[in-house]
C-alpha atoms as a PDB file:
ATOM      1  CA  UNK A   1      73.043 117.116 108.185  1.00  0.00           C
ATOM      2  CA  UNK A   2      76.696 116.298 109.189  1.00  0.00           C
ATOM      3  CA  UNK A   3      79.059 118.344 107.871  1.00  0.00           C
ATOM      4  CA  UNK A   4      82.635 117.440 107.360  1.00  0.00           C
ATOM      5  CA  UNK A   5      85.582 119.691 106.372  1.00  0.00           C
ATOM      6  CA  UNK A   6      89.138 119.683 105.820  1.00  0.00           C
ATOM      7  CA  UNK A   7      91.861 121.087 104.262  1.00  0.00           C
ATOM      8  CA  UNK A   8      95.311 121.062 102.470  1.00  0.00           C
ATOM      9  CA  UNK A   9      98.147 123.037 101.868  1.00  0.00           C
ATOM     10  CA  UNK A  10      99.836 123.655  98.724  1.00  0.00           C
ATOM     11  CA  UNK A  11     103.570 123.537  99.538  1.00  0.00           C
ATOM     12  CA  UNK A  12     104.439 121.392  97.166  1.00  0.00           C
ATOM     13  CA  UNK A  13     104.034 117.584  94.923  1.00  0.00           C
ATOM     14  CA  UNK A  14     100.915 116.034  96.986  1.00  0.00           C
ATOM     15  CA  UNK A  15     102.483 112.837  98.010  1.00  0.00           C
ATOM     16  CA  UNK A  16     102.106 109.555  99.252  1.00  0.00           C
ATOM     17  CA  UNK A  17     101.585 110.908 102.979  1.00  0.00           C
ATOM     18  CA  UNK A  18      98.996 113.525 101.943  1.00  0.00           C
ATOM     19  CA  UNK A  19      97.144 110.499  99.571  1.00  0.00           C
ATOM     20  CA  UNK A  20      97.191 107.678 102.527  1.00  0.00           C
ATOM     21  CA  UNK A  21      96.627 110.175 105.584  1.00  0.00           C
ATOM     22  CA  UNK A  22      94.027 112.550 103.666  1.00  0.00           C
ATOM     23  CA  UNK A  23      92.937 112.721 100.612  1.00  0.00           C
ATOM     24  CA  UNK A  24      91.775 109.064 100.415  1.00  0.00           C
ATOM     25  CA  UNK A  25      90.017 109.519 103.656  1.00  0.00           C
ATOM     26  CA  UNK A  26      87.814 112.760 102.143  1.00  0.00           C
ATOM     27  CA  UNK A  27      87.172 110.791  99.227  1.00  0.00           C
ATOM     28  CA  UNK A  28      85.650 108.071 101.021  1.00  0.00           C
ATOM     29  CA  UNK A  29      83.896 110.326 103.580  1.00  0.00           C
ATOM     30  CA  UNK A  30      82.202 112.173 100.220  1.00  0.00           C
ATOM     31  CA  UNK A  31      80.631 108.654  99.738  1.00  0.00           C
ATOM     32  CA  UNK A  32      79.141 108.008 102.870  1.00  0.00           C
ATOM     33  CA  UNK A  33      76.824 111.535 102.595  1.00  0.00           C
ATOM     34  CA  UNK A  34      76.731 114.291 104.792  1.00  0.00           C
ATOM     35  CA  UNK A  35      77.586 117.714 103.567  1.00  0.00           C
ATOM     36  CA  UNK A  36      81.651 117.709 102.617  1.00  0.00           C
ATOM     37  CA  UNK A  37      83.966 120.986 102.806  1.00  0.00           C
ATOM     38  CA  UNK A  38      87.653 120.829 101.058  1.00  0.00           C
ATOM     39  CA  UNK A  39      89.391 123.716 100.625  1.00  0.00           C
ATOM     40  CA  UNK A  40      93.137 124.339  98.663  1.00  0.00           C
ATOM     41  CA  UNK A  41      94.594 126.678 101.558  1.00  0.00           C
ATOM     42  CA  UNK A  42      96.267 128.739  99.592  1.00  0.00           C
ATOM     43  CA  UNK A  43      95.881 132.168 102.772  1.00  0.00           C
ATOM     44  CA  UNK A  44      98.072 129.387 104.540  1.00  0.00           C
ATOM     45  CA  UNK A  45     100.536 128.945 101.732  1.00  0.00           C
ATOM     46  CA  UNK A  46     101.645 132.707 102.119  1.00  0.00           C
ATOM     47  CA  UNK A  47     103.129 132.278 105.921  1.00  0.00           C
ATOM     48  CA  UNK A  48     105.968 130.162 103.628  1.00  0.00           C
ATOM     49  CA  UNK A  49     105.654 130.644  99.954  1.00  0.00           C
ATOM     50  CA  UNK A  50     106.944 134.182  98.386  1.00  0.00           C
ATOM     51  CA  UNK A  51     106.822 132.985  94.923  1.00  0.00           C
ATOM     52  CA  UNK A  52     103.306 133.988  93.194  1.00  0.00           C
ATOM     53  CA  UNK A  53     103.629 131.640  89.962  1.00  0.00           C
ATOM     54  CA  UNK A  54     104.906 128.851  92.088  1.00  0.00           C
ATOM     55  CA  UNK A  55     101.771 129.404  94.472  1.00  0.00           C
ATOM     56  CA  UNK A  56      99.272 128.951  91.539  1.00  0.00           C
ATOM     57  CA  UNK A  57     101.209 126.254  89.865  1.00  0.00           C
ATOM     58  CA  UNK A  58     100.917 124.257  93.654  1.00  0.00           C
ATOM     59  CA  UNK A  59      97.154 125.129  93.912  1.00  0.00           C
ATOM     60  CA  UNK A  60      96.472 123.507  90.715  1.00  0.00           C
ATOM     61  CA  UNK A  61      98.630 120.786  91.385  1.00  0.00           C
ATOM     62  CA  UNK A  62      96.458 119.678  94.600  1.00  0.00           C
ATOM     63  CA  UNK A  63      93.197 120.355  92.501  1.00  0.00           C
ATOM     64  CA  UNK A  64      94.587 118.160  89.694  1.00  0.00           C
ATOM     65  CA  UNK A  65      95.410 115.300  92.126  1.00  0.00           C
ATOM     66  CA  UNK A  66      91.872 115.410  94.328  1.00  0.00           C
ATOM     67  CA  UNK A  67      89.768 114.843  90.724  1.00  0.00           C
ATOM     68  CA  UNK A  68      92.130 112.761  89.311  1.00  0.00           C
ATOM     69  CA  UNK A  69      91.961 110.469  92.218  1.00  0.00           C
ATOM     70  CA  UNK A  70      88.197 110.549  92.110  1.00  0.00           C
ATOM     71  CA  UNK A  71      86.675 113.274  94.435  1.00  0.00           C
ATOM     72  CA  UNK A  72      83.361 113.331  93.301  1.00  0.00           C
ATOM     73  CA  UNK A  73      82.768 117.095  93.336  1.00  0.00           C
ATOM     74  CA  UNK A  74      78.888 116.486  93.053  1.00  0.00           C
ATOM     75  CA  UNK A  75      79.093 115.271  96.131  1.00  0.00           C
ATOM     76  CA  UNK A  76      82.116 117.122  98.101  1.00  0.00           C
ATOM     77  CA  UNK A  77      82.396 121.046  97.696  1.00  0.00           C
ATOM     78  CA  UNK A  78      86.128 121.138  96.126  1.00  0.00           C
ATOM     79  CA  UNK A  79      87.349 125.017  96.573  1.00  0.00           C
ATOM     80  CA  UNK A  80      90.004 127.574  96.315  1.00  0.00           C
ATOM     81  CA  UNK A  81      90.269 128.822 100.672  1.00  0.00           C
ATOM     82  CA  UNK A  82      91.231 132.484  98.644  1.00  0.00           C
ATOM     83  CA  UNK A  83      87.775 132.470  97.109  1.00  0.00           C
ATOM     84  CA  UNK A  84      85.895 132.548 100.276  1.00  0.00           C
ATOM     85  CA  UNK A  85      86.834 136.062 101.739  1.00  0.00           C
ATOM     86  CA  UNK A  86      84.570 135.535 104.488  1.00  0.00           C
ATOM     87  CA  UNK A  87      87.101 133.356 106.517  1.00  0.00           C
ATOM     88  CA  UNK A  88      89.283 136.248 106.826  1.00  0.00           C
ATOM     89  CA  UNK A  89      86.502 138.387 108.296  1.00  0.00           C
ATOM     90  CA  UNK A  90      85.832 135.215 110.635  1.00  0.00           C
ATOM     91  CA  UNK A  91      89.146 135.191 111.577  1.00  0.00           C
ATOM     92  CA  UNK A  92      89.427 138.431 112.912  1.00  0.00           C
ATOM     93  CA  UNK A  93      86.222 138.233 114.956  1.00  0.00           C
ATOM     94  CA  UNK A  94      87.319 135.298 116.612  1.00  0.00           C
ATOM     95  CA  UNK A  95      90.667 136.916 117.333  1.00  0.00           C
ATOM     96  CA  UNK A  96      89.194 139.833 119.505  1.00  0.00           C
ATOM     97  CA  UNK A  97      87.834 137.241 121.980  1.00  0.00           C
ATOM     98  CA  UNK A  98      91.105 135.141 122.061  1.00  0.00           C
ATOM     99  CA  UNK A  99      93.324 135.146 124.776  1.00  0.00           C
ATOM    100  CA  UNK A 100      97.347 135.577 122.913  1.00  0.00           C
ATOM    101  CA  UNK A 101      97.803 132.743 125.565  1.00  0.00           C
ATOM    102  CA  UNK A 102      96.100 130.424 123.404  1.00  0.00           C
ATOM    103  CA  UNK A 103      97.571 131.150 120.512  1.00  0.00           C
ATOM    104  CA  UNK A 104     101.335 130.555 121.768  1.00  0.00           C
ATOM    105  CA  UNK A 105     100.392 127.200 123.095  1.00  0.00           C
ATOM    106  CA  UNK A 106     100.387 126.279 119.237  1.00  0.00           C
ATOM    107  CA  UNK A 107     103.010 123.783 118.923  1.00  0.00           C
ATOM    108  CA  UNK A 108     103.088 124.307 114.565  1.00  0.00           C
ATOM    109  CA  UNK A 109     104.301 127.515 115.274  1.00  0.00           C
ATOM    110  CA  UNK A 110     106.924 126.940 117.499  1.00  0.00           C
ATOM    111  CA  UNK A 111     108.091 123.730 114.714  1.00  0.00           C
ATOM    112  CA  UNK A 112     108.227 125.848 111.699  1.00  0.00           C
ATOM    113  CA  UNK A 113     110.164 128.588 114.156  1.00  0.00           C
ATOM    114  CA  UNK A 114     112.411 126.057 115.116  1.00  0.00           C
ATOM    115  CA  UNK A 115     112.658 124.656 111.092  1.00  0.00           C
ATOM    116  CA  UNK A 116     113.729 128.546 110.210  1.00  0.00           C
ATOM    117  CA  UNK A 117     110.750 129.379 109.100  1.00  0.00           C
ATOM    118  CA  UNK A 118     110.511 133.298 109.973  1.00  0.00           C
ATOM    119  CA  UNK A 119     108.386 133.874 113.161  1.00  0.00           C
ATOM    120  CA  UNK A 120     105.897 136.190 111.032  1.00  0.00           C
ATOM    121  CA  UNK A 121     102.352 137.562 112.293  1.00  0.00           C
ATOM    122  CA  UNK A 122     100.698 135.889 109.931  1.00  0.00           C
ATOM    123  CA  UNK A 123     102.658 132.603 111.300  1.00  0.00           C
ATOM    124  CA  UNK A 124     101.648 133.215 114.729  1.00  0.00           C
ATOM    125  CA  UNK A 125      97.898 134.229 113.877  1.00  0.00           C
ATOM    126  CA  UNK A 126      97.681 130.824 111.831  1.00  0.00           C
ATOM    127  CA  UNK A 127      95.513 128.807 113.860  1.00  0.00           C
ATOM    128  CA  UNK A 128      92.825 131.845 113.883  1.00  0.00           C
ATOM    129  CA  UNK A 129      92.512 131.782 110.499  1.00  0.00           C
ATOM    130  CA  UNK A 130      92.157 128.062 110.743  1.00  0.00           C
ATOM    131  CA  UNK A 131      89.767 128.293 113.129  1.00  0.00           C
ATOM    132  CA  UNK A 132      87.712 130.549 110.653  1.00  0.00           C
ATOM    133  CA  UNK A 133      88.273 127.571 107.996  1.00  0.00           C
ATOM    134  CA  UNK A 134      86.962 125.031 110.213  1.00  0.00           C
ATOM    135  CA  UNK A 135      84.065 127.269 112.059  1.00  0.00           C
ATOM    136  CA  UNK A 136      82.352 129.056 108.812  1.00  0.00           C
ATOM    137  CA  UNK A 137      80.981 126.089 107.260  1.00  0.00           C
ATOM    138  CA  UNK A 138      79.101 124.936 110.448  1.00  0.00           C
ATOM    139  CA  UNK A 139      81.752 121.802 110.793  1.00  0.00           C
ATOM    140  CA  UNK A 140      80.839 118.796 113.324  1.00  0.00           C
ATOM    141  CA  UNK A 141      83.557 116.604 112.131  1.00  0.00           C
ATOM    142  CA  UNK A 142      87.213 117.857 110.738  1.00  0.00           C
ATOM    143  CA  UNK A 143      89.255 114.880 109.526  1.00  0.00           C
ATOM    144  CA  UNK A 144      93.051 115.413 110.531  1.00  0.00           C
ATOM    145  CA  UNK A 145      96.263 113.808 111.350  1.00  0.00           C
ATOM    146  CA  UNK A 146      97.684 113.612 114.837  1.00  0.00           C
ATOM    147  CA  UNK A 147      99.701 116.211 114.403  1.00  0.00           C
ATOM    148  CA  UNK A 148      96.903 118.556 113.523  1.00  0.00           C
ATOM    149  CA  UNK A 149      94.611 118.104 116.057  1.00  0.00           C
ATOM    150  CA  UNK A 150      95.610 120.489 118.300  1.00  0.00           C
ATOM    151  CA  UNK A 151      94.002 123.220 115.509  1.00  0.00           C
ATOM    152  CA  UNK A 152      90.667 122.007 116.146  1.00  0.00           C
ATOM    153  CA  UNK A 153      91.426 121.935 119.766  1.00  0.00           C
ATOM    154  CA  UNK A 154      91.961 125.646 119.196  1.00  0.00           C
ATOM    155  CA  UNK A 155      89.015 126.050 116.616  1.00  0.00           C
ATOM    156  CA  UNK A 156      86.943 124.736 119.724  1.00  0.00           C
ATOM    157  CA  UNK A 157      87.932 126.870 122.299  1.00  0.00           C
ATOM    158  CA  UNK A 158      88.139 130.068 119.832  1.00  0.00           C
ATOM    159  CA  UNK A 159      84.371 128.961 119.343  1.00  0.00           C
ATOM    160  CA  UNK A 160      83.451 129.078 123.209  1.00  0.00           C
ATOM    161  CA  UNK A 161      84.898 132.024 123.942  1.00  0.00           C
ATOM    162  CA  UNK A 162      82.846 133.261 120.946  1.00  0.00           C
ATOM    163  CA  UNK A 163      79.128 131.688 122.264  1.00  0.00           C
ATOM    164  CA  UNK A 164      80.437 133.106 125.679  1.00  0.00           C
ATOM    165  CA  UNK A 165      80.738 136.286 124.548  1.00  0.00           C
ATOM    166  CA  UNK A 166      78.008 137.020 122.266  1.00  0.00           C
ATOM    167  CA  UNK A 167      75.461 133.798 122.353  1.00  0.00           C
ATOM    168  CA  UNK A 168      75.344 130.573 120.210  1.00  0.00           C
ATOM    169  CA  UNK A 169      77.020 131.520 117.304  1.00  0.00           C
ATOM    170  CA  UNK A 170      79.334 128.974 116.049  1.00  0.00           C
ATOM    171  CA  UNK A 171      79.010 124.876 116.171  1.00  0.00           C
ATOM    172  CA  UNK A 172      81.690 123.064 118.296  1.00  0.00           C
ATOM    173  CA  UNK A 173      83.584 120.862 115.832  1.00  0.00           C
ATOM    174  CA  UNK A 174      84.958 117.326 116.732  1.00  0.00           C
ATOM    175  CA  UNK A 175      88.145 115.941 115.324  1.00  0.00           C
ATOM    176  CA  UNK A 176      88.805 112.987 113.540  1.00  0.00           C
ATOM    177  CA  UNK A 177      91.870 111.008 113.182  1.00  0.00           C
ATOM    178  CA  UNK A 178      93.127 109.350 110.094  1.00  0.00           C
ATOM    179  CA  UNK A 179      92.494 105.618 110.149  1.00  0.00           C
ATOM    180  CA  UNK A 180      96.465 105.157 108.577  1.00  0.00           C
ATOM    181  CA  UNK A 181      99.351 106.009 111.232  1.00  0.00           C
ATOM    182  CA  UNK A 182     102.070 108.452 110.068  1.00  0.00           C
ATOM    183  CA  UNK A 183     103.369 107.586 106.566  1.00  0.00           C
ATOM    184  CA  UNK A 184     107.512 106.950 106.858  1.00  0.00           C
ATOM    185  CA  UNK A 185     109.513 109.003 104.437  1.00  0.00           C
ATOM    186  CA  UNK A 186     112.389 107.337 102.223  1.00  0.00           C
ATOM    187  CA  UNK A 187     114.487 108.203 105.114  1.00  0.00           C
ATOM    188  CA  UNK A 188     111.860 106.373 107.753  1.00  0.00           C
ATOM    189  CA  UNK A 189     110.417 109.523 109.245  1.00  0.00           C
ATOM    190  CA  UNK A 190     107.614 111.535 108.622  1.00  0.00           C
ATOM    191  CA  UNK A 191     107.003 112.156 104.863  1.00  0.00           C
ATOM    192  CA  UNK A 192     106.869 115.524 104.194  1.00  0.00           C
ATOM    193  CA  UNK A 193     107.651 117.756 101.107  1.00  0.00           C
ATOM    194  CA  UNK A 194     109.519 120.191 103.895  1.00  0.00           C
ATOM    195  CA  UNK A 195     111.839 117.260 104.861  1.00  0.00           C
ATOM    196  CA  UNK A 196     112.431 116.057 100.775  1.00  0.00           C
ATOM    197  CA  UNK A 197     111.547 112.605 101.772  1.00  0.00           C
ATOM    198  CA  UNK A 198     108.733 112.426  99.997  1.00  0.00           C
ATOM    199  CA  UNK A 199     107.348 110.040  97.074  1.00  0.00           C
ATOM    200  CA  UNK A 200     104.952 112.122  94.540  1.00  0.00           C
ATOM    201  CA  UNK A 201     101.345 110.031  94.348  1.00  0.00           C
ATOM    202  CA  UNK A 202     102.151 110.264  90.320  1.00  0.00           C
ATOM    203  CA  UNK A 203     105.766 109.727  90.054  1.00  0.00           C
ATOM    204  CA  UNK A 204     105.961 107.573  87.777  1.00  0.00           C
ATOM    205  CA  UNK A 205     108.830 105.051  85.212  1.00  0.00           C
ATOM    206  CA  UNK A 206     112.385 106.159  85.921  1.00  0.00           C
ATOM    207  CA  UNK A 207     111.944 108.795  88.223  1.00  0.00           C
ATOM    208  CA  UNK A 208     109.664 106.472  90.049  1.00  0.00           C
ATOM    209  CA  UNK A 209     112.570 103.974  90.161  1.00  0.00           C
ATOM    210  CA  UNK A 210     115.306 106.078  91.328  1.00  0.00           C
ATOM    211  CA  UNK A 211     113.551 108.001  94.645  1.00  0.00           C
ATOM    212  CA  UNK A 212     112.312 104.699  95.627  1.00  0.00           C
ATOM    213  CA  UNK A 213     115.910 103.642  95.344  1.00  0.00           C
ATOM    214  CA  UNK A 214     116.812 105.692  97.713  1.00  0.00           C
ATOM    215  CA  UNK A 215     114.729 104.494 100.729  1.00  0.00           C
ATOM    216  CA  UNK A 216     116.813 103.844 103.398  1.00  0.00           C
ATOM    217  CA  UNK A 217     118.038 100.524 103.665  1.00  0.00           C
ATOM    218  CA  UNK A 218     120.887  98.435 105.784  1.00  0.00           C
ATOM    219  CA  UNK A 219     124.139  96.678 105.270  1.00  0.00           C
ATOM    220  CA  UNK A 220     123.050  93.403 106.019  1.00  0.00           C
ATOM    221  CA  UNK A 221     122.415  90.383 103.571  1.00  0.00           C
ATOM    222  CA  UNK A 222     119.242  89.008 102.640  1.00  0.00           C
ATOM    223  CA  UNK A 223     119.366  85.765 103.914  1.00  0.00           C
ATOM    224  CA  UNK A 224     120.232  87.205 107.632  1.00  0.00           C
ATOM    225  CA  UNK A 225     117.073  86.980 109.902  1.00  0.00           C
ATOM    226  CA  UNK A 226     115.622  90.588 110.256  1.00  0.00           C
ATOM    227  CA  UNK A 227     113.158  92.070 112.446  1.00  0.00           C
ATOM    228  CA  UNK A 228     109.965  93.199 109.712  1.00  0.00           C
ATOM    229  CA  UNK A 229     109.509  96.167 112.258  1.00  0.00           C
ATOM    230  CA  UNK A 230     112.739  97.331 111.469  1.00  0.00           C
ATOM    231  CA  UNK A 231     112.369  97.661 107.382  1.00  0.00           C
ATOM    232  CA  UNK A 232     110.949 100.480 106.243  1.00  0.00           C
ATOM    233  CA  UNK A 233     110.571  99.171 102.970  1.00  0.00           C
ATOM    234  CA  UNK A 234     108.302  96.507 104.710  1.00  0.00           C
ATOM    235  CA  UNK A 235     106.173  99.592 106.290  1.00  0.00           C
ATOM    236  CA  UNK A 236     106.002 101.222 102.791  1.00  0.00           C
ATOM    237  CA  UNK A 237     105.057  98.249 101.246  1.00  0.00           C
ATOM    238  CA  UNK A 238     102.185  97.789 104.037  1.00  0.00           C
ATOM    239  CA  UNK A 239     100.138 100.876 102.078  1.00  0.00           C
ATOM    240  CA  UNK A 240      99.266  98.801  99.228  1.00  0.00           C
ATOM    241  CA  UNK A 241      99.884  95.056  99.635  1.00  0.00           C
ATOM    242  CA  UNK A 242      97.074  93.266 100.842  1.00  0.00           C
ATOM    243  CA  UNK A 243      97.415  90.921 104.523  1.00  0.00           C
ATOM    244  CA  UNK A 244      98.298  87.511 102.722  1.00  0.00           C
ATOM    245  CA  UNK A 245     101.003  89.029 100.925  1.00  0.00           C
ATOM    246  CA  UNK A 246     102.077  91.160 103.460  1.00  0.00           C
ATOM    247  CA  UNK A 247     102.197  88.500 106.049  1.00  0.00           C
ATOM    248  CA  UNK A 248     104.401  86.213 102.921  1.00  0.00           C
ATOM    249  CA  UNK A 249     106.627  89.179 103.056  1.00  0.00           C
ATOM    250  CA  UNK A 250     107.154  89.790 106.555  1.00  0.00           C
ATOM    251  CA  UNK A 251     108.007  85.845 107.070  1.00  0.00           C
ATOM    252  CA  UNK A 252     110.558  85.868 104.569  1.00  0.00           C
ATOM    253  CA  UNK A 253     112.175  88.594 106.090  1.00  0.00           C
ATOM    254  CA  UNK A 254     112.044  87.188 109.443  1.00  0.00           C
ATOM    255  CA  UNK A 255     113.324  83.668 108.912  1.00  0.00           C
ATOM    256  CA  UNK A 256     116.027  84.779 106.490  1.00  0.00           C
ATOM    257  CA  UNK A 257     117.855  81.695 105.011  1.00  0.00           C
ATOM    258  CA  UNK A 258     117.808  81.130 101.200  1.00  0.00           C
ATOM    259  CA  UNK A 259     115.370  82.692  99.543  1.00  0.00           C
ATOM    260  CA  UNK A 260     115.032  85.435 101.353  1.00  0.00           C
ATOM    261  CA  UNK A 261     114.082  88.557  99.646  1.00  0.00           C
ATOM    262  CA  UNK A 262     116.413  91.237  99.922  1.00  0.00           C
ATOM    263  CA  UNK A 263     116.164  95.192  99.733  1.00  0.00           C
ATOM    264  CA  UNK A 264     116.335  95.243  96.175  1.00  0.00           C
ATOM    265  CA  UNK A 265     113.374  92.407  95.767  1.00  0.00           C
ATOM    266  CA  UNK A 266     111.391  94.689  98.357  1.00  0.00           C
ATOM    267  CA  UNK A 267     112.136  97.439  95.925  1.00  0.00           C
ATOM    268  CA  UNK A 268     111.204  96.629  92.694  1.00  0.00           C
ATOM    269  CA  UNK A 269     107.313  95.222  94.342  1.00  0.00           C
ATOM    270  CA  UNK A 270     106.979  98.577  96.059  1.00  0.00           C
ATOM    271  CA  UNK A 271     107.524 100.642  92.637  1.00  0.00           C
ATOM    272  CA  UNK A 272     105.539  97.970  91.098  1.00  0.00           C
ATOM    273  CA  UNK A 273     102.386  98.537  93.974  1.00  0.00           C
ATOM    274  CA  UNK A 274     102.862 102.498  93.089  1.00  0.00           C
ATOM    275  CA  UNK A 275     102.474 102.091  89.601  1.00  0.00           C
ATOM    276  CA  UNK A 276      99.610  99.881  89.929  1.00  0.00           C
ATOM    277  CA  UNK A 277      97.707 100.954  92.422  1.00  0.00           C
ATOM    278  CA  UNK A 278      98.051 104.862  90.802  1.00  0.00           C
ATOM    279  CA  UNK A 279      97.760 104.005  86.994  1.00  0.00           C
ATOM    280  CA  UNK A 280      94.112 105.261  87.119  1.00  0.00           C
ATOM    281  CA  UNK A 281      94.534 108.293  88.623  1.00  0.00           C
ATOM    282  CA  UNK A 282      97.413 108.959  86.302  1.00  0.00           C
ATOM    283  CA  UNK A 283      95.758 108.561  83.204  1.00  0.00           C
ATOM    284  CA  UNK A 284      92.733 111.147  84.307  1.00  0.00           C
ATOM    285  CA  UNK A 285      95.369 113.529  85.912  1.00  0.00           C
ATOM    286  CA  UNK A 286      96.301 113.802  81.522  1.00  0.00           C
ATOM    287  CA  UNK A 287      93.465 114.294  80.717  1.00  0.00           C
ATOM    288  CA  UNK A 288      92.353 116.868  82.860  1.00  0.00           C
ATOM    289  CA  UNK A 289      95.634 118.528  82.270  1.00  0.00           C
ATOM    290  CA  UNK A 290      94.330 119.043  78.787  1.00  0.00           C
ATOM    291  CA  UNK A 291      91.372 120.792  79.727  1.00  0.00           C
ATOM    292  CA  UNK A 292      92.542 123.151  82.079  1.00  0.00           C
ATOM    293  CA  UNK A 293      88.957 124.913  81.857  1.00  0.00           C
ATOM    294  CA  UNK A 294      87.450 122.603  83.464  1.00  0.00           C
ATOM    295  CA  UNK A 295      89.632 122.428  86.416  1.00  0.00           C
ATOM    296  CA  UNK A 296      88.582 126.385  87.274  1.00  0.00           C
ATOM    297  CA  UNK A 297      85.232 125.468  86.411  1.00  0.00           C
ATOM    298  CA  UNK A 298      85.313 122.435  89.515  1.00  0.00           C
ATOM    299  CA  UNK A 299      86.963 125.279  91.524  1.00  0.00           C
ATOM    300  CA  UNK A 300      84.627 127.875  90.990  1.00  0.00           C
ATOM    301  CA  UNK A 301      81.105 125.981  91.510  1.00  0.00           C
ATOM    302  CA  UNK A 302      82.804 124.930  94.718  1.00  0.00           C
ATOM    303  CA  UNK A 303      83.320 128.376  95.620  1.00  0.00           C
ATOM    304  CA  UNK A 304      80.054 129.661  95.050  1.00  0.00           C
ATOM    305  CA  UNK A 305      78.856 126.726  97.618  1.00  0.00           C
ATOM    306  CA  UNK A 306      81.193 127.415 100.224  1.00  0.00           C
ATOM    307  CA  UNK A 307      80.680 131.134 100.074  1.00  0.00           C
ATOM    308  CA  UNK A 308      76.524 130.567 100.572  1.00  0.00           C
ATOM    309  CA  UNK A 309      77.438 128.914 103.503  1.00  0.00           C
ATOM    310  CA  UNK A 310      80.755 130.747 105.021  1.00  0.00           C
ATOM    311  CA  UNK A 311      78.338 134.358 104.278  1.00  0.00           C
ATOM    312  CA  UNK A 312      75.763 133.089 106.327  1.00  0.00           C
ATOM    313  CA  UNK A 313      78.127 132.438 109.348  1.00  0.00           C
ATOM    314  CA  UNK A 314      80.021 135.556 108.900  1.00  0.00           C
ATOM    315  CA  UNK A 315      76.420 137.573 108.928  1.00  0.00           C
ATOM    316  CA  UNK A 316      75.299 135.341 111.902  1.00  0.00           C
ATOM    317  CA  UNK A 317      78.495 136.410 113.668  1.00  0.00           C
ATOM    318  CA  UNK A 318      78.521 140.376 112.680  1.00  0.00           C
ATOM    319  CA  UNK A 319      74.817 140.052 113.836  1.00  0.00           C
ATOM    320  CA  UNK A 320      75.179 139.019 117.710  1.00  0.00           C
ATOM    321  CA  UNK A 321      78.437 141.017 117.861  1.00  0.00           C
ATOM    322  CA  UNK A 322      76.378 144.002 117.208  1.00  0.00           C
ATOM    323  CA  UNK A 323      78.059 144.832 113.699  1.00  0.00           C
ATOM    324  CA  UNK A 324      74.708 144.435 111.331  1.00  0.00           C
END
């Protein structure tokens, strides 16, 4: 059977990049069968986050938006990365056949050197442990961005050098790019919690109102001809609206004249498209905030899956290594 897997970090508010580049892709892969892997990365969260009550308040956070947005955890295995020990174990194995050239070819760690993140071991050793993520659960198919593909590059090569070593050991995984380009941040690039660009998936009334306010905008008048590649509301807007209306949109902005929409029309429909299109998810984030039990419950069955499966690829390993 196919098995997919994927991950997220919790470093903060899961947004509208994470939702459109991620999470809605793992929910619909969940759907379409094959065995499904996602893991809270909280082992990753340590390389930037000192702060141990803001760590579990961000791991619950990303739980709380994956069910409340509909993971079906019947049919995904929805788990805490901290819970399945084995990785680490993984990780080192596949570090003893790894040359360090590999490792510095990692352009993340060279980015979050460059952001001022401090150049750490556990920074530099990140794609290893990665690589365990991706490799214990027997992954063919690891749905990323762009920017993450590299990892599985690694997670691929780690692999080889593995098989090469000791015999066929670990499956070769593939990766998969998200069907939605990069998401634009209020201030047009990437969104990313790191850059405070971001929109929360469940902002929400006021607050809603005011960061959406904030998207960058222009000087010029609404009934001046504009290019739609050039709005970033426009590209925001493109998330939710369906073709017609997007199209309507785009035209209006492009011939300019009277009645032309201007920022503050495109505005007020993109807070209107978050509200609707998140309403849903909102209302069963509430209720599952009142019944926190059965959040760790989700957590925990998913751990003892993952586990079965990441203890028999750790044993597999130890066994043609010569360590059982």
């Amino acid at each position: 059977m196919t098995t997919y897997l994927s991950g997220i970090q919790p470093s903060g508010l899961p947004h509208l990049g994470n939702y459109f580049g991620a999470i809605r892709q793992h929910i619909a892969l969940s759907q379409q069968g094959g065995d499904n892997f996602y893991f809270i990365a909280d082992y990753h969260a340590l390389t930037t986050n000192r702060d141990p009550a803001e760590l579990r308040t961000r791991v619950r956070e990303v739980a709380l938006t994956y069910l409340a947005l509909g993971l079906d955890t019947e049919k995904a295995t929805f788990f805490r990365q901290s819970d399945v020990p084995e990785v680490c174990e993984l990780s080192w194995l596949l570090s003893t056949v790894t040359g360090m050239g590999l490792l510095e070819r990692a352009v993340s760690y060279r980015d979050k050197v460059e952001r001022g993140i401090t150049a750490t071991v556990g920074l530099f050793t990140y794609p290893a442990l990665m690589s365990a993520d991706i490799l214990a659960y027997d992954s063919n198919f690891v749905p990323v961005g762009a920017d993450q593909k590299q990892h599985v590059e690694i997670a691929r090569d780690m692999a080889q050098s593995f098989n090469a070593a000791y015999g066929e050991t670990f499956v070769l995984p593939e990766a998969t790019l998200s069907p939605t380009a990069k998401v634009p941040g209020i201030d047009g690039q990437k969104m990313s919690k790191s850059y405070g660009n971001s929109i929360w998936v469940f902002e929400t009334g006021k607050p809603l109102k005011k960061i959406v306010g904030q998207v960058l905008t222009d000087s010029r008048a609404p009934e001046e001809p504009k290019d739609p590649a050039g709005v970033l509301l426009l590209e925001l807007l493109r998330l939710f609206l369906s073709p017609t209306e997007q199209a309507d949109w785009e035209e209006r902005v492009r011939r300019g004249g009277e009645g032309a929409p201007g920022y503050g029309h495109l505005k007020v429909r993109l807070v209107e498209c978050i509200e609707e299109h998140f309403r849903p998810a909102r209302e069963r984030r509430a209720a599952l905030l009142a019944d926190p039990a059965e959040v760790e419950r989700v957590l925990a069955k998913g751990a003892e899956r993952a586990r079965a499966r990441a203890v028999a690829t750790r044993d597999r390993a130890l066994r043609n290594c010569g360590l059982r």
